[in-house]
PDB file of N, CA and C in Angstrom:
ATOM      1  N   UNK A   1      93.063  76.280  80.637  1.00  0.00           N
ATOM      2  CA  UNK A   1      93.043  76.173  82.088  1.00  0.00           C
ATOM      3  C   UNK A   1      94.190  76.949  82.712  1.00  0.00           C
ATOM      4  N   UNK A   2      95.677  76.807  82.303  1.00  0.00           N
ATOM      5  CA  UNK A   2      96.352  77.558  82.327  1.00  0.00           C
ATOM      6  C   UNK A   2      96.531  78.922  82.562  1.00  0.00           C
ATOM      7  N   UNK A   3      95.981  79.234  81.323  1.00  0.00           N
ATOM      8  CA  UNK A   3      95.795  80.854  80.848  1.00  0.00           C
ATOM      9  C   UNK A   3      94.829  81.277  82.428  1.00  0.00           C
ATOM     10  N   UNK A   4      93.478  80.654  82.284  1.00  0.00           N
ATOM     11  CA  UNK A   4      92.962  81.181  83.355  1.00  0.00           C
ATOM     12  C   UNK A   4      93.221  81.329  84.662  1.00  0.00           C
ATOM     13  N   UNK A   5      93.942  80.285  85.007  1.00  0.00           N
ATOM     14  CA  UNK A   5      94.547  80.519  86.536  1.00  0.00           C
ATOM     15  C   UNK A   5      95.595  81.057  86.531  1.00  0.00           C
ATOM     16  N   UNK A   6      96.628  81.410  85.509  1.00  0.00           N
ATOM     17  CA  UNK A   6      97.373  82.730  85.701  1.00  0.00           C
ATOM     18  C   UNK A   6      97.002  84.523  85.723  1.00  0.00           C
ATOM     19  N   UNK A   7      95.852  83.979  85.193  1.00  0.00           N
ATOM     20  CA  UNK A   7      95.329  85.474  85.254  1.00  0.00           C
ATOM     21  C   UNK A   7      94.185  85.462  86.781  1.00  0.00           C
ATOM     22  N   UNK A   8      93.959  84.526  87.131  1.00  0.00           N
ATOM     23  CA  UNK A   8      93.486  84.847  88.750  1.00  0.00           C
ATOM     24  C   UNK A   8      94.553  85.314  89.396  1.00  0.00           C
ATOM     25  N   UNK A   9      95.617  84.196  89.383  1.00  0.00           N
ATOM     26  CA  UNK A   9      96.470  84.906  90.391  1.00  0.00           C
ATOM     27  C   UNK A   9      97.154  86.224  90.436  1.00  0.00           C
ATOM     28  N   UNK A  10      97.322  86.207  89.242  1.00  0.00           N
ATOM     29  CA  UNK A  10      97.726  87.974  89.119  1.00  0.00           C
ATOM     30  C   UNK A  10      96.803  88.748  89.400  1.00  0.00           C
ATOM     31  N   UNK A  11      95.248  88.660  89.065  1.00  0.00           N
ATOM     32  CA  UNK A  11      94.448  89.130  90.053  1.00  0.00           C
ATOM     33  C   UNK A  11      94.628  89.626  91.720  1.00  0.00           C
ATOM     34  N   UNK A  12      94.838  88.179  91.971  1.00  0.00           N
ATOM     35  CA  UNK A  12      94.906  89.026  93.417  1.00  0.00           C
ATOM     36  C   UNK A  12      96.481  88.750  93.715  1.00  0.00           C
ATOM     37  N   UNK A  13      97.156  88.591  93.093  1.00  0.00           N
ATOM     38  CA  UNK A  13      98.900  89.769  93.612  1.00  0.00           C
ATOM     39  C   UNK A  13      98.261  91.293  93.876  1.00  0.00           C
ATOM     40  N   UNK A  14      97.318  91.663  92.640  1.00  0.00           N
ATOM     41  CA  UNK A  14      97.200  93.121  92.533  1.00  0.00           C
ATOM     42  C   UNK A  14      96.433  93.207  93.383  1.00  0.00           C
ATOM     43  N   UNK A  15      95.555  92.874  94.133  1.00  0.00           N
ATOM     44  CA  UNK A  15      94.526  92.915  95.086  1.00  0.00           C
ATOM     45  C   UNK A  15      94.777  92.459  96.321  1.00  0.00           C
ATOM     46  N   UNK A  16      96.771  92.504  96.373  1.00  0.00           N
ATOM     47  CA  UNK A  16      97.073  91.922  98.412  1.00  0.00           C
ATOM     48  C   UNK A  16      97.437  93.253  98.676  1.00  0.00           C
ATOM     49  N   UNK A  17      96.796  93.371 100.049  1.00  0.00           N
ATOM     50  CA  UNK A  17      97.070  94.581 100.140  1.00  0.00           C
ATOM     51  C   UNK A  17      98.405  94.232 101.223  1.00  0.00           C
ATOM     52  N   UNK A  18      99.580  95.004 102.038  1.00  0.00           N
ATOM     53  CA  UNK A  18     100.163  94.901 102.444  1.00  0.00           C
ATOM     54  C   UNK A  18     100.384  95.120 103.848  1.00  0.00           C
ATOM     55  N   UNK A  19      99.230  95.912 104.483  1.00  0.00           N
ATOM     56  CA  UNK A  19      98.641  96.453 105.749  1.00  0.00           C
ATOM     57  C   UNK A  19      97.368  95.838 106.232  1.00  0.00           C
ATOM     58  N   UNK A  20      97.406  95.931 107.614  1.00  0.00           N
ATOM     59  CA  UNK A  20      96.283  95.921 108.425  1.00  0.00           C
ATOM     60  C   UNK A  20      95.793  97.183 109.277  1.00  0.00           C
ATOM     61  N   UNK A  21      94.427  97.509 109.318  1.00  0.00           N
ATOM     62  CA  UNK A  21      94.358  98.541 110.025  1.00  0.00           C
ATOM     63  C   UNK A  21      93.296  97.776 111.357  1.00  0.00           C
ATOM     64  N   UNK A  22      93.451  98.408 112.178  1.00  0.00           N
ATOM     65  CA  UNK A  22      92.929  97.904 113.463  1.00  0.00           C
ATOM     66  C   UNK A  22      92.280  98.850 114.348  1.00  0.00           C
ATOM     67  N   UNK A  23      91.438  99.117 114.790  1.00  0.00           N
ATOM     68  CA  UNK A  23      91.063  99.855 115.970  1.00  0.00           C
ATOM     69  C   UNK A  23      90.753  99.399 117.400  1.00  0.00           C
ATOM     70  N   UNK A  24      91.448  99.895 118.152  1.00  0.00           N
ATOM     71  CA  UNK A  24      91.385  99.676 119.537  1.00  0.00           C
ATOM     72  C   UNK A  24      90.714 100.822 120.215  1.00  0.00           C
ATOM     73  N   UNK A  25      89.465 100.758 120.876  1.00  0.00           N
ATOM     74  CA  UNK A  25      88.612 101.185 121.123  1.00  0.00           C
ATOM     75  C   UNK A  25      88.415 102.112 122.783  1.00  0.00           C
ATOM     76  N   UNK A  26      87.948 102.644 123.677  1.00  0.00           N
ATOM     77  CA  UNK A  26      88.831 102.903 125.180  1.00  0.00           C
ATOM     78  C   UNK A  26      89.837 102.885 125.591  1.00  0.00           C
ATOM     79  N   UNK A  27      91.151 103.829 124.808  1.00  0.00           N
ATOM     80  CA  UNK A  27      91.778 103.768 125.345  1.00  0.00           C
ATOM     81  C   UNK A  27      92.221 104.878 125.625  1.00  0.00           C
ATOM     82  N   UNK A  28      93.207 104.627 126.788  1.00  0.00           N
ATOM     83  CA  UNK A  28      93.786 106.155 127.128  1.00  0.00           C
ATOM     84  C   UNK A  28      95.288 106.016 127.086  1.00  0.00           C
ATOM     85  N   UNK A  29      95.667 107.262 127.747  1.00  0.00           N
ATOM     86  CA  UNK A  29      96.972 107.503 127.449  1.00  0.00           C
ATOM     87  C   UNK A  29      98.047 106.903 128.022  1.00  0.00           C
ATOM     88  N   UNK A  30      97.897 106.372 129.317  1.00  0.00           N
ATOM     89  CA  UNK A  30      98.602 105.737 130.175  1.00  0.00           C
ATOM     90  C   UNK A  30      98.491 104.524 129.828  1.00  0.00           C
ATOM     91  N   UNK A  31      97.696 103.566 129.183  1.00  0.00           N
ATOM     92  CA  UNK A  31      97.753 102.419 128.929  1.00  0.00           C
ATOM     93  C   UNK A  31      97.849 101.843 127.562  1.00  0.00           C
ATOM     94  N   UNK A  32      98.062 102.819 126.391  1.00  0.00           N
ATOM     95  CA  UNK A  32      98.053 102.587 125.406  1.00  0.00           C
ATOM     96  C   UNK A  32      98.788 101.330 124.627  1.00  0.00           C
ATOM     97  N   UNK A  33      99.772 101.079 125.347  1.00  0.00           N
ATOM     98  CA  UNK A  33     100.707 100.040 125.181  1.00  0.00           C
ATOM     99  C   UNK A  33     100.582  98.674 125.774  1.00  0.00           C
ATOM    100  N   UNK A  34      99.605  99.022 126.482  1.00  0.00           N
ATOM    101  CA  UNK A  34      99.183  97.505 127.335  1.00  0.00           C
ATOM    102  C   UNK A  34      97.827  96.728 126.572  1.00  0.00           C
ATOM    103  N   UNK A  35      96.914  96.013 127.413  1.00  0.00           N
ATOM    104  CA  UNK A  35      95.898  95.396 127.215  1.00  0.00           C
ATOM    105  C   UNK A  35      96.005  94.900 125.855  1.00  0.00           C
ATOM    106  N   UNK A  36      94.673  95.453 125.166  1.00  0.00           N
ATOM    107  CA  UNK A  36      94.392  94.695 123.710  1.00  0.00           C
ATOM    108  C   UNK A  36      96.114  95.081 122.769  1.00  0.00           C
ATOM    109  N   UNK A  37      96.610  96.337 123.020  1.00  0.00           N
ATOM    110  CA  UNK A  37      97.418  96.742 122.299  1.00  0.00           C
ATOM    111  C   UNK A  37      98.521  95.164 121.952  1.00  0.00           C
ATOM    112  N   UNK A  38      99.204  94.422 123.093  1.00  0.00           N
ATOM    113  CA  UNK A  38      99.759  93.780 123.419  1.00  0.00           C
ATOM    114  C   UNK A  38      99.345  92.765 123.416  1.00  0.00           C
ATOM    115  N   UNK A  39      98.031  92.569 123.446  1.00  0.00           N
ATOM    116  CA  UNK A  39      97.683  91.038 123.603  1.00  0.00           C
ATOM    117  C   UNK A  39      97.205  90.736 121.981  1.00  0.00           C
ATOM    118  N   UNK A  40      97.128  92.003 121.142  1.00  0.00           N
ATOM    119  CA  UNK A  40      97.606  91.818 119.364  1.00  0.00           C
ATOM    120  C   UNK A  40      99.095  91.741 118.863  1.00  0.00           C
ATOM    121  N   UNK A  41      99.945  91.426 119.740  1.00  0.00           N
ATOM    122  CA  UNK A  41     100.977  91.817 118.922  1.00  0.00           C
ATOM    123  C   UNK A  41     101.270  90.507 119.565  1.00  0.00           C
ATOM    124  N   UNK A  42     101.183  90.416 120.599  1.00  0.00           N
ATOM    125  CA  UNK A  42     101.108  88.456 121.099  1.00  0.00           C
ATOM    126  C   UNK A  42     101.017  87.509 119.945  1.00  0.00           C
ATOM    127  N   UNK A  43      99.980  87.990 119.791  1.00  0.00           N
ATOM    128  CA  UNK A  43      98.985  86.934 118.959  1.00  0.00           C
ATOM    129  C   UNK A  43      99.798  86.761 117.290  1.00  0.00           C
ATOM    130  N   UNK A  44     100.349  87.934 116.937  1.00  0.00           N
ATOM    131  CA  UNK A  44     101.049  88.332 115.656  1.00  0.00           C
ATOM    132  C   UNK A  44     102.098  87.502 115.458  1.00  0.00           C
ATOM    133  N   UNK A  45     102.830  87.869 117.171  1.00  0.00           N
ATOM    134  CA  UNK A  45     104.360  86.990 117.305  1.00  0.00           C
ATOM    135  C   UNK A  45     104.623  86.025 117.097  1.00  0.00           C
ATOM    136  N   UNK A  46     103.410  85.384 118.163  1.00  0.00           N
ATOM    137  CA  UNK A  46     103.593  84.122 118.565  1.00  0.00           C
ATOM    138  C   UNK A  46     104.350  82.810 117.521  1.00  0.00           C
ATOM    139  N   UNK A  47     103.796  82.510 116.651  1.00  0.00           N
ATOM    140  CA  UNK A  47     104.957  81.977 116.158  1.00  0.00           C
ATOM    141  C   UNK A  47     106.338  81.886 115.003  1.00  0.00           C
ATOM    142  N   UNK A  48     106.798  83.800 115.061  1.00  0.00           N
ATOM    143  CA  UNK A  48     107.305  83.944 114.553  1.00  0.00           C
ATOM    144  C   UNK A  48     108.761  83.672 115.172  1.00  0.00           C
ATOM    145  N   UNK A  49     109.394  83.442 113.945  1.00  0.00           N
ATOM    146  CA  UNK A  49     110.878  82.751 114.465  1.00  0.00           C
ATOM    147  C   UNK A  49     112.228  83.260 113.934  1.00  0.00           C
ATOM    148  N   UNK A  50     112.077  84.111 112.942  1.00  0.00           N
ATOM    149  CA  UNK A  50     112.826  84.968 112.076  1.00  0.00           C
ATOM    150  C   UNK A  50     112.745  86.143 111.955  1.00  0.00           C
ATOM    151  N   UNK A  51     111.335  86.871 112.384  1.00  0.00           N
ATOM    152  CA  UNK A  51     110.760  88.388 112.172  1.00  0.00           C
ATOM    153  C   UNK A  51     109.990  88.377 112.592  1.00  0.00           C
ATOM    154  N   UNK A  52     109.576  89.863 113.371  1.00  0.00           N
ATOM    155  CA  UNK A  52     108.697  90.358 114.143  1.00  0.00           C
ATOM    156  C   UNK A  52     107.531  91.104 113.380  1.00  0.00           C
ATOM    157  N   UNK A  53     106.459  91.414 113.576  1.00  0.00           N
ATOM    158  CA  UNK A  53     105.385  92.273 113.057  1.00  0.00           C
ATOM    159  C   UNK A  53     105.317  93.494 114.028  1.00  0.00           C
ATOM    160  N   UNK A  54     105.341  94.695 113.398  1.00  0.00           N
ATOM    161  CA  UNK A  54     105.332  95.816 113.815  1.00  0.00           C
ATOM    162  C   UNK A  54     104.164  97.042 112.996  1.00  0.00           C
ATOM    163  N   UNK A  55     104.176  98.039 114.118  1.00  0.00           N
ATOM    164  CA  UNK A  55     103.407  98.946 113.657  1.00  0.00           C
ATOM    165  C   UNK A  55     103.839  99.893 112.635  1.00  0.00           C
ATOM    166  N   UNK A  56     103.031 100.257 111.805  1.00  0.00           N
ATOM    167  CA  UNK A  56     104.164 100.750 110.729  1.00  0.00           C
ATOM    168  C   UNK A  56     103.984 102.454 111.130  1.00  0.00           C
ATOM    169  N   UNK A  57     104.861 103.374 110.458  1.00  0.00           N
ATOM    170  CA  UNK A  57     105.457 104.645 110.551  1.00  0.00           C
ATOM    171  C   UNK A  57     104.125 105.251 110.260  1.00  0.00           C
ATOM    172  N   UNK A  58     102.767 104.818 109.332  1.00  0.00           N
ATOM    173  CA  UNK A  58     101.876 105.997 108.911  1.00  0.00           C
ATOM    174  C   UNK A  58     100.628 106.151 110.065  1.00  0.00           C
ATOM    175  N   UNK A  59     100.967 104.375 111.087  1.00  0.00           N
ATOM    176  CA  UNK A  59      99.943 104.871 111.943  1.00  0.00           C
ATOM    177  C   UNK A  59      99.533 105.300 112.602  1.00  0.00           C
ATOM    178  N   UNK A  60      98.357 105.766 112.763  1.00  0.00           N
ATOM    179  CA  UNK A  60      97.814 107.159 113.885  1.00  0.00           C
ATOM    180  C   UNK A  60      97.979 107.087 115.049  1.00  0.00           C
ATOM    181  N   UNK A  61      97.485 106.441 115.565  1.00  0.00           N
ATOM    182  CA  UNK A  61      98.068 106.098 117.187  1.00  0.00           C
ATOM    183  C   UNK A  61      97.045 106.387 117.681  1.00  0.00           C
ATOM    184  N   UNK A  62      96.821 106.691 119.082  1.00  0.00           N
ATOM    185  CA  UNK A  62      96.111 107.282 119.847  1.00  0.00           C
ATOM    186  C   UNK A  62      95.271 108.940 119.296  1.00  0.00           C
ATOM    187  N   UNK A  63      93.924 108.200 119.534  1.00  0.00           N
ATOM    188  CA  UNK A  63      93.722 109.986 119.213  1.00  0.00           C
ATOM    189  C   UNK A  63      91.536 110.060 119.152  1.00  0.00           C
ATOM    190  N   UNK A  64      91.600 110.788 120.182  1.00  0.00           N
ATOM    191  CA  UNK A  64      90.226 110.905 120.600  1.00  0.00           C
ATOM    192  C   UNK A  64      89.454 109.802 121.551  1.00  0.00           C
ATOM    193  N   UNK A  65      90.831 109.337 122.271  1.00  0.00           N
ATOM    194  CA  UNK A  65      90.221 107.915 123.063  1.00  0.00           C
ATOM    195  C   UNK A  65      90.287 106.253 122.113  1.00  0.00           C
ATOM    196  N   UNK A  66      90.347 106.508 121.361  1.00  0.00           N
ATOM    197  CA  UNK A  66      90.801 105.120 120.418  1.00  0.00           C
ATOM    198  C   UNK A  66      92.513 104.993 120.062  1.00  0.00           C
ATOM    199  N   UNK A  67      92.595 103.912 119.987  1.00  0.00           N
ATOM    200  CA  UNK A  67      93.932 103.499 118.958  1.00  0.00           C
ATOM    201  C   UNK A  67      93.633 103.091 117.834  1.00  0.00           C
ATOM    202  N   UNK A  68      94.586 103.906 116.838  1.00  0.00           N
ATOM    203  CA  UNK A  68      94.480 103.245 115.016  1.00  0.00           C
ATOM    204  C   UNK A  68      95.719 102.931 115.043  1.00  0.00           C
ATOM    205  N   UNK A  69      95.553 101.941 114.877  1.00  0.00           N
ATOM    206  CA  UNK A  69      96.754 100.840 114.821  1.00  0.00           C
ATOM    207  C   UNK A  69      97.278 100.490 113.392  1.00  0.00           C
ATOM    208  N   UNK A  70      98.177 100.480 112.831  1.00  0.00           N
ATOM    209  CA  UNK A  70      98.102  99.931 110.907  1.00  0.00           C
ATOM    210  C   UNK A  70      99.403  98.902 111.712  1.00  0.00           C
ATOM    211  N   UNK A  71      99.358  97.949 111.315  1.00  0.00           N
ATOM    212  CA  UNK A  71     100.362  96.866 110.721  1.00  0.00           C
ATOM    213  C   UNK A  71     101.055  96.619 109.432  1.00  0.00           C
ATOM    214  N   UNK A  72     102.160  95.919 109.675  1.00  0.00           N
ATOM    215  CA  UNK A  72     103.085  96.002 108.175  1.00  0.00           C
ATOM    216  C   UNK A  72     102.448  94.606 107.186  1.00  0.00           C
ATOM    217  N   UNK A  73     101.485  94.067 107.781  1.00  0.00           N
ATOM    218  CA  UNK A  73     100.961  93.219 106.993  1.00  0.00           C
ATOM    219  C   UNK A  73      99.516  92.314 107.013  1.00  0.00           C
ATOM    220  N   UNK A  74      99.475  91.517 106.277  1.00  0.00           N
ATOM    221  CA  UNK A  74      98.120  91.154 106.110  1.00  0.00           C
ATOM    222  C   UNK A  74      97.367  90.111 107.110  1.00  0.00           C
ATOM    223  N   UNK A  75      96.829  89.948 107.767  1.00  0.00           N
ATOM    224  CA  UNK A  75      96.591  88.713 108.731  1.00  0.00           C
ATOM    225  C   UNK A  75      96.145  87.485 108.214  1.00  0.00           C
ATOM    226  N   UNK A  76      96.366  85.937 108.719  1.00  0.00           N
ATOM    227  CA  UNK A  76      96.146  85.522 107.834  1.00  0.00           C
ATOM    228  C   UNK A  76      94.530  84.794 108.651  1.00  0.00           C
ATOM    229  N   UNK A  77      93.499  83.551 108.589  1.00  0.00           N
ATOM    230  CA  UNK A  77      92.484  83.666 108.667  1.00  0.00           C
ATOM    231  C   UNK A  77      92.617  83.340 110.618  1.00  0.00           C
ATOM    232  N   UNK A  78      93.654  82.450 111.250  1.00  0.00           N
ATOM    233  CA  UNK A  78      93.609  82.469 112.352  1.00  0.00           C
ATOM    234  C   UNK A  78      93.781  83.477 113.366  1.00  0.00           C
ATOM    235  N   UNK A  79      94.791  84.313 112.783  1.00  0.00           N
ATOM    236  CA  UNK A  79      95.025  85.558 113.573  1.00  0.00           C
ATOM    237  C   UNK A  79      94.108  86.441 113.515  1.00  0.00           C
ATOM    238  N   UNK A  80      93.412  86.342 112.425  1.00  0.00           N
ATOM    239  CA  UNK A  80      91.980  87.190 112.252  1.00  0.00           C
ATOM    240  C   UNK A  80      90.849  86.684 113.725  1.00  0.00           C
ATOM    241  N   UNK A  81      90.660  85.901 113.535  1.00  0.00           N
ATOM    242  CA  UNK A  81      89.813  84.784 114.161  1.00  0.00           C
ATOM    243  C   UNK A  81      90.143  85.117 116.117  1.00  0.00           C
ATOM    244  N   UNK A  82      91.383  84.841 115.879  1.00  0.00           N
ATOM    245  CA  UNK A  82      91.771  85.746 117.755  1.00  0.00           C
ATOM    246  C   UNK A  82      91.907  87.491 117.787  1.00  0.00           C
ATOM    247  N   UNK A  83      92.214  87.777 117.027  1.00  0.00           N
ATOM    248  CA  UNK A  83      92.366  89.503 117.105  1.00  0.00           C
ATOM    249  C   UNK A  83      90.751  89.954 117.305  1.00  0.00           C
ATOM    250  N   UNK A  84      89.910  89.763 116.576  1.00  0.00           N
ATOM    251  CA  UNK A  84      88.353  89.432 116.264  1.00  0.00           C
ATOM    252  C   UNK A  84      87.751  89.677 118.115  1.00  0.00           C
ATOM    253  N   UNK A  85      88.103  88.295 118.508  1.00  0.00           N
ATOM    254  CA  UNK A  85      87.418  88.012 119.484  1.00  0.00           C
ATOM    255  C   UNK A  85      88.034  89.262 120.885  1.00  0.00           C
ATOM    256  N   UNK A  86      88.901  90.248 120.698  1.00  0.00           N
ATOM    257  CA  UNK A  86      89.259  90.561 121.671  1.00  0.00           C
ATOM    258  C   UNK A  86      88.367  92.010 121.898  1.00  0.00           C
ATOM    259  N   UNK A  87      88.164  92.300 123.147  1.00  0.00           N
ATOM    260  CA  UNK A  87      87.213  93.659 123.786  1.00  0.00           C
ATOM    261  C   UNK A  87      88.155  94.676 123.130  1.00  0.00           C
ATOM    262  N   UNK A  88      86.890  95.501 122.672  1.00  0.00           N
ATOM    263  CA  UNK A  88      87.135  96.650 122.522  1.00  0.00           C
ATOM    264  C   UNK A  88      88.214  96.866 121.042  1.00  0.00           C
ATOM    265  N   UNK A  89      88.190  95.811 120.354  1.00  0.00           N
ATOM    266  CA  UNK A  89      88.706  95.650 118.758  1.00  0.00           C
ATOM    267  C   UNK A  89      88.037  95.765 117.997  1.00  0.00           C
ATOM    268  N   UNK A  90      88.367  96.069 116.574  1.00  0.00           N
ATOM    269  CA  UNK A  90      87.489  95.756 115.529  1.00  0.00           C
ATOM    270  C   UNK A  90      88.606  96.187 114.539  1.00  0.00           C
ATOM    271  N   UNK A  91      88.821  95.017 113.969  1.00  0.00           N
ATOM    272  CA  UNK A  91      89.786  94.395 112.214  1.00  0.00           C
ATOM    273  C   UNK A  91      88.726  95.872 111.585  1.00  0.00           C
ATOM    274  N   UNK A  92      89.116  96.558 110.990  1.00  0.00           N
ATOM    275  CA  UNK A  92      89.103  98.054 110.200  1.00  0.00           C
ATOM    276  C   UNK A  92      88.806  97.310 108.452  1.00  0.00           C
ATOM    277  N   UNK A  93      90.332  96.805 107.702  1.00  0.00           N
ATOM    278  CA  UNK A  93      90.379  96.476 106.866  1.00  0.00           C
ATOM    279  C   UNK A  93      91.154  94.598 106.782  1.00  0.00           C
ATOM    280  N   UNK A  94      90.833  93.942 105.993  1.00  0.00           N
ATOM    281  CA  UNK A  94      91.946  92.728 106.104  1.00  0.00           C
ATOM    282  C   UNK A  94      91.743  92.217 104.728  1.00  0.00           C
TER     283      UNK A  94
END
């Protein structure tokens, strides 16, 4: 029993990934930083108390009217659950 549930979990150590990718959908240039952009990083914050979640250095940004958004980490099923429901989103990878 042992044996086997150490080898799940090492399973998925190897299988967390460390990013989120996100797309934000209509957007333009002047507002890129507002609306959904912000009302995901709300949602990220909210009850952090030690560290912030940020966008990391590889992501694309703005480009052809969308935002590609990458995050420094994984969401967990609630933040999924509100990021989800917001216009003009769509969770990429999680």
């Amino acid at each position: 029993m042992l044996k086997v549930l150490s080898v799940s979990f090492l399973l998925y150590l190897c299988c967390m990934k460390t990013t989120t990718n996100i797309l934000i959908k209509n957007v333009t240039e002047e507002n890129q930083y507002k609306g959904s952009y912000k009302r995901i990083f709300n949602i990220l914050n909210k009850d952090s108390i030690f560290c912030e979640t940020y966008e990391t250095e590889k992501s694309v940004g703005l480009k052809d009217g969308n935002y590609y958004l990458e995050i420094e980490r994984t969401l967990d099923c609630n933040e999924e659950e509100l990021i989800s429901k917001l216009k003009n989103v769509t969770i990429i990878n999680n």
